[in-house]
N, C-alpha and C. Protein backbone atom coordinates (compact mmCIF):
# COMPACT_ATOMS: atom_id res chain seq x y z
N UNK A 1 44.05 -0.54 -7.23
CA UNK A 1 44.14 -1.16 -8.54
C UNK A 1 45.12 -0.36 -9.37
N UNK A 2 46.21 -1.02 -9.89
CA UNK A 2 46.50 -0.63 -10.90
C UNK A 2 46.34 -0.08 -12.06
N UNK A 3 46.57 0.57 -12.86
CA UNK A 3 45.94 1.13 -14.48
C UNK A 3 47.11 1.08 -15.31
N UNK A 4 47.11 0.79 -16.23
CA UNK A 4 48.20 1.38 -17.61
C UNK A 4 47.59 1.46 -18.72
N UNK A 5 48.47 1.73 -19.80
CA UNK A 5 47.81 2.45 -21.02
C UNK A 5 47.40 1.25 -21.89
N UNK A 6 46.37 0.64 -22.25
CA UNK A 6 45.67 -0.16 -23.33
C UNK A 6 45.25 -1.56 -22.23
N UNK A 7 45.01 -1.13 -21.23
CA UNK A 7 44.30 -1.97 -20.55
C UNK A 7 42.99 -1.81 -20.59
N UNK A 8 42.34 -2.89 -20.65
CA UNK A 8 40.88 -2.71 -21.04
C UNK A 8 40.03 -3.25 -19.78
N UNK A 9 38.67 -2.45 -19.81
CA UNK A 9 38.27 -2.23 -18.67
C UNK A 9 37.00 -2.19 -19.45
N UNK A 10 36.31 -2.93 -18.27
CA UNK A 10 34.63 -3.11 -18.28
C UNK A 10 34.32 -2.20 -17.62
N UNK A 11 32.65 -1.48 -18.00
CA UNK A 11 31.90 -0.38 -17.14
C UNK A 11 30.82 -1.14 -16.74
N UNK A 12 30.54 -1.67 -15.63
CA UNK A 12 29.80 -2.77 -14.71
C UNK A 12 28.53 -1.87 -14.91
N UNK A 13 27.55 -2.22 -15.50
CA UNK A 13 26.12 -1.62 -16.33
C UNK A 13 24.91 -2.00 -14.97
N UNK A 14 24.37 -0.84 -14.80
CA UNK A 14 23.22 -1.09 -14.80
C UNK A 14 21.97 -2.11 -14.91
N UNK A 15 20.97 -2.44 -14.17
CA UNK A 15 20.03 -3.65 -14.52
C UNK A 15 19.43 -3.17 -15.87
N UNK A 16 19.72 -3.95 -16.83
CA UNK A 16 19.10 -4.21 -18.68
C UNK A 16 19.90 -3.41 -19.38
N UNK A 17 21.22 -2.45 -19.01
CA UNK A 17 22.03 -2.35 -20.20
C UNK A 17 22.93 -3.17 -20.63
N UNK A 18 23.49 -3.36 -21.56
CA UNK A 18 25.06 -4.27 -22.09
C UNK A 18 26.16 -3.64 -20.83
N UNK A 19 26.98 -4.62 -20.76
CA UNK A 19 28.47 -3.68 -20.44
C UNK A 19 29.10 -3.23 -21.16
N UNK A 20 30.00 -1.94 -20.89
CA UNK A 20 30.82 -1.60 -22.31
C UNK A 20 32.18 -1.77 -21.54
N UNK A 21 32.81 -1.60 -23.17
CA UNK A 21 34.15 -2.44 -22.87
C UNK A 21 34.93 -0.58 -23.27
N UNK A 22 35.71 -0.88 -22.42
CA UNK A 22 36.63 0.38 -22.72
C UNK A 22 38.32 0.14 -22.64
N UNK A 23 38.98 0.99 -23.43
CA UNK A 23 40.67 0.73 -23.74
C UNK A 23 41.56 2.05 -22.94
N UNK A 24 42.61 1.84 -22.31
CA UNK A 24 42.76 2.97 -21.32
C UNK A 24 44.16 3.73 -22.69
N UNK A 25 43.45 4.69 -23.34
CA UNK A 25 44.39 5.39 -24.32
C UNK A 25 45.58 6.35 -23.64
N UNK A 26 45.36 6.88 -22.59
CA UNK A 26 46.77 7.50 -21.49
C UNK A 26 46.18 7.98 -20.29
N UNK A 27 47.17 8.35 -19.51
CA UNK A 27 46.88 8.53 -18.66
C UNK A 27 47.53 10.11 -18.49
N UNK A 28 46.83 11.15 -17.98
CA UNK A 28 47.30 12.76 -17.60
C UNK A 28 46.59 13.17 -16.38
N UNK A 29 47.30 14.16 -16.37
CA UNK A 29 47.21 15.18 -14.45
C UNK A 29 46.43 15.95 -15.36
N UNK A 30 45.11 16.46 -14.15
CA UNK A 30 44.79 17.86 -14.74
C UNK A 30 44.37 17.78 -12.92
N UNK A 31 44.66 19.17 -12.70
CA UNK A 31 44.67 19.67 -11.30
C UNK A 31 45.61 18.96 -10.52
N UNK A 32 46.37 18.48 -10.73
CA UNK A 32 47.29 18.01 -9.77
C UNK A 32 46.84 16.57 -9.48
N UNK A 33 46.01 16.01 -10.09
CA UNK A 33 45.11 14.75 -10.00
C UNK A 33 45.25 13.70 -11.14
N UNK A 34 45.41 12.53 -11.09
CA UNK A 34 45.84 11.52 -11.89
C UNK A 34 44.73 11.21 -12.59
N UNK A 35 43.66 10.88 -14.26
CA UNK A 35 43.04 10.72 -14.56
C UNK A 35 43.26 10.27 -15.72
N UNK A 36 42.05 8.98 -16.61
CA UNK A 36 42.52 8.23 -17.04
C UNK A 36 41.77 8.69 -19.02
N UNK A 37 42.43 8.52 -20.01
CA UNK A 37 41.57 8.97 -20.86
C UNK A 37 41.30 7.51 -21.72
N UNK A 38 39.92 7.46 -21.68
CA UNK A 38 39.52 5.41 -22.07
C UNK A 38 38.68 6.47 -23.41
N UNK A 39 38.53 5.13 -23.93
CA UNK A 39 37.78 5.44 -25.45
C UNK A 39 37.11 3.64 -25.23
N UNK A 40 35.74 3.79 -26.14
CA UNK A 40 34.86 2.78 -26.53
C UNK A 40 35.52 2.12 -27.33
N UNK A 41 35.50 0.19 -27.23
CA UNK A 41 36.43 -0.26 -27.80
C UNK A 41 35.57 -0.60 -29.06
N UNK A 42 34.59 -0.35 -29.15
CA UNK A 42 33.39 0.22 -30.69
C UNK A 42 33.29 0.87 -30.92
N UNK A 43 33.86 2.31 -30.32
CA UNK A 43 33.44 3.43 -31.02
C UNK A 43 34.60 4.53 -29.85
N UNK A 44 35.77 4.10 -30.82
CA UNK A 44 37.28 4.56 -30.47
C UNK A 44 37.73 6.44 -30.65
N UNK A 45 36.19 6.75 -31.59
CA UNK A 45 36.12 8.44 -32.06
C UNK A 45 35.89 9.46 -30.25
N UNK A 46 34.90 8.09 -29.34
CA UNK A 46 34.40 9.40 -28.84
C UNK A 46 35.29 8.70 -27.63
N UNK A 47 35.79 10.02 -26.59
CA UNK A 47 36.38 10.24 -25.57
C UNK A 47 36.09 10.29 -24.33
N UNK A 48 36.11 9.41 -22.72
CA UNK A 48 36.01 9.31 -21.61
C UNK A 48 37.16 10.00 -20.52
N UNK A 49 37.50 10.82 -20.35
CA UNK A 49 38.56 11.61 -19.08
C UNK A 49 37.36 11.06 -17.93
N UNK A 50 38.60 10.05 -17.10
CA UNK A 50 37.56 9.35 -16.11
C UNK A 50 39.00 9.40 -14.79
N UNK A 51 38.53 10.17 -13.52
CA UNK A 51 39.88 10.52 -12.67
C UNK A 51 39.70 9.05 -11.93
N UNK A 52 41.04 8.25 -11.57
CA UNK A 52 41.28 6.91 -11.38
C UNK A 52 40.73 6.80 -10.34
N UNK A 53 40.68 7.65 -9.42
CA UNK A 53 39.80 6.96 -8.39
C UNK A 53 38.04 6.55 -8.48
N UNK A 54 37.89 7.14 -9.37
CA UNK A 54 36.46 6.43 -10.07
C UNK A 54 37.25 4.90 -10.85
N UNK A 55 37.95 4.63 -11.42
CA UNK A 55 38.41 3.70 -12.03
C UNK A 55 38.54 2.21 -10.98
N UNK A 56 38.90 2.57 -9.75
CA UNK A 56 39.16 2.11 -8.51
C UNK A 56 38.07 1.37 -8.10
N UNK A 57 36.93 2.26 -8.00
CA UNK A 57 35.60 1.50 -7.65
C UNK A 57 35.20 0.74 -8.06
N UNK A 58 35.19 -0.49 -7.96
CA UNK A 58 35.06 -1.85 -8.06
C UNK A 58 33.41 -1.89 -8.06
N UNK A 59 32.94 -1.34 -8.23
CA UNK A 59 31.64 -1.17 -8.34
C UNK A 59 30.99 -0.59 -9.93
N UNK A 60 32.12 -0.14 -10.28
CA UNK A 60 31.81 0.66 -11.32
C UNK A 60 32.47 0.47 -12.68
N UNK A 61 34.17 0.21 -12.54
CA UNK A 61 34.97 -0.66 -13.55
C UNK A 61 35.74 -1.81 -12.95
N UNK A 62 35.77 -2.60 -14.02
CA UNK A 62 36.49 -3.77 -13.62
C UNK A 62 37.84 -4.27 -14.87
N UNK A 63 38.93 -3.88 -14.89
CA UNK A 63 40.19 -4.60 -15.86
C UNK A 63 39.85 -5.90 -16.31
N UNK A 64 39.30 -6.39 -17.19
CA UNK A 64 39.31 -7.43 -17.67
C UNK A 64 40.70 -8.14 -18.19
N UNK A 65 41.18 -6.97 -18.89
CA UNK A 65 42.72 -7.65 -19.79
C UNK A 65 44.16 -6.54 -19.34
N UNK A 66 45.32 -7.15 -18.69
CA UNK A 66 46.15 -6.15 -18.49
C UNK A 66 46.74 -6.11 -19.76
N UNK A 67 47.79 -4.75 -19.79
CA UNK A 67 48.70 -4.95 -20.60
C UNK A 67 49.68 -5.61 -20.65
N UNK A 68 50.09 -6.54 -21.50
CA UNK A 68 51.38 -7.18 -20.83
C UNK A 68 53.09 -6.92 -21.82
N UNK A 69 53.76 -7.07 -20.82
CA UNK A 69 55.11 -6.76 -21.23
C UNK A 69 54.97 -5.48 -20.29
């Protein structure tokens, strides 16, 4: 899967929570490893560093909206 910056991405919830919706604010290396920094698209203060191959798992997030252009 692809990623870019302000693509928004669902966190595929658990049985009886909401899903949350998350916005992909950039993307940075830390260890030599590609990882993605998303923020709550309700609550844009607090911060997710999530490394893309968790992003990948189709089990876990899903891109709802790409960026386009």
């Amino acid at each position: 899967m692809q990623v870019f910056v302000n693509d928004l991405l669902v966190k595929l919830s658990d049985i009886g929570h909401e899903p949350r919706k998350y916005k992909i604010k950039k993307i940075k290396t830390i260890n030599d490893l590609l990882h993605a920094v998303i923020v709550d698209v309700e609550d844009e203060k607090s911060e997710l560093v999530v490394a893309l191959s968790v992003l990948n798992d189709k089990n876990k997030y899903k891109i709802i909206k790409k960026k386009i252009g």
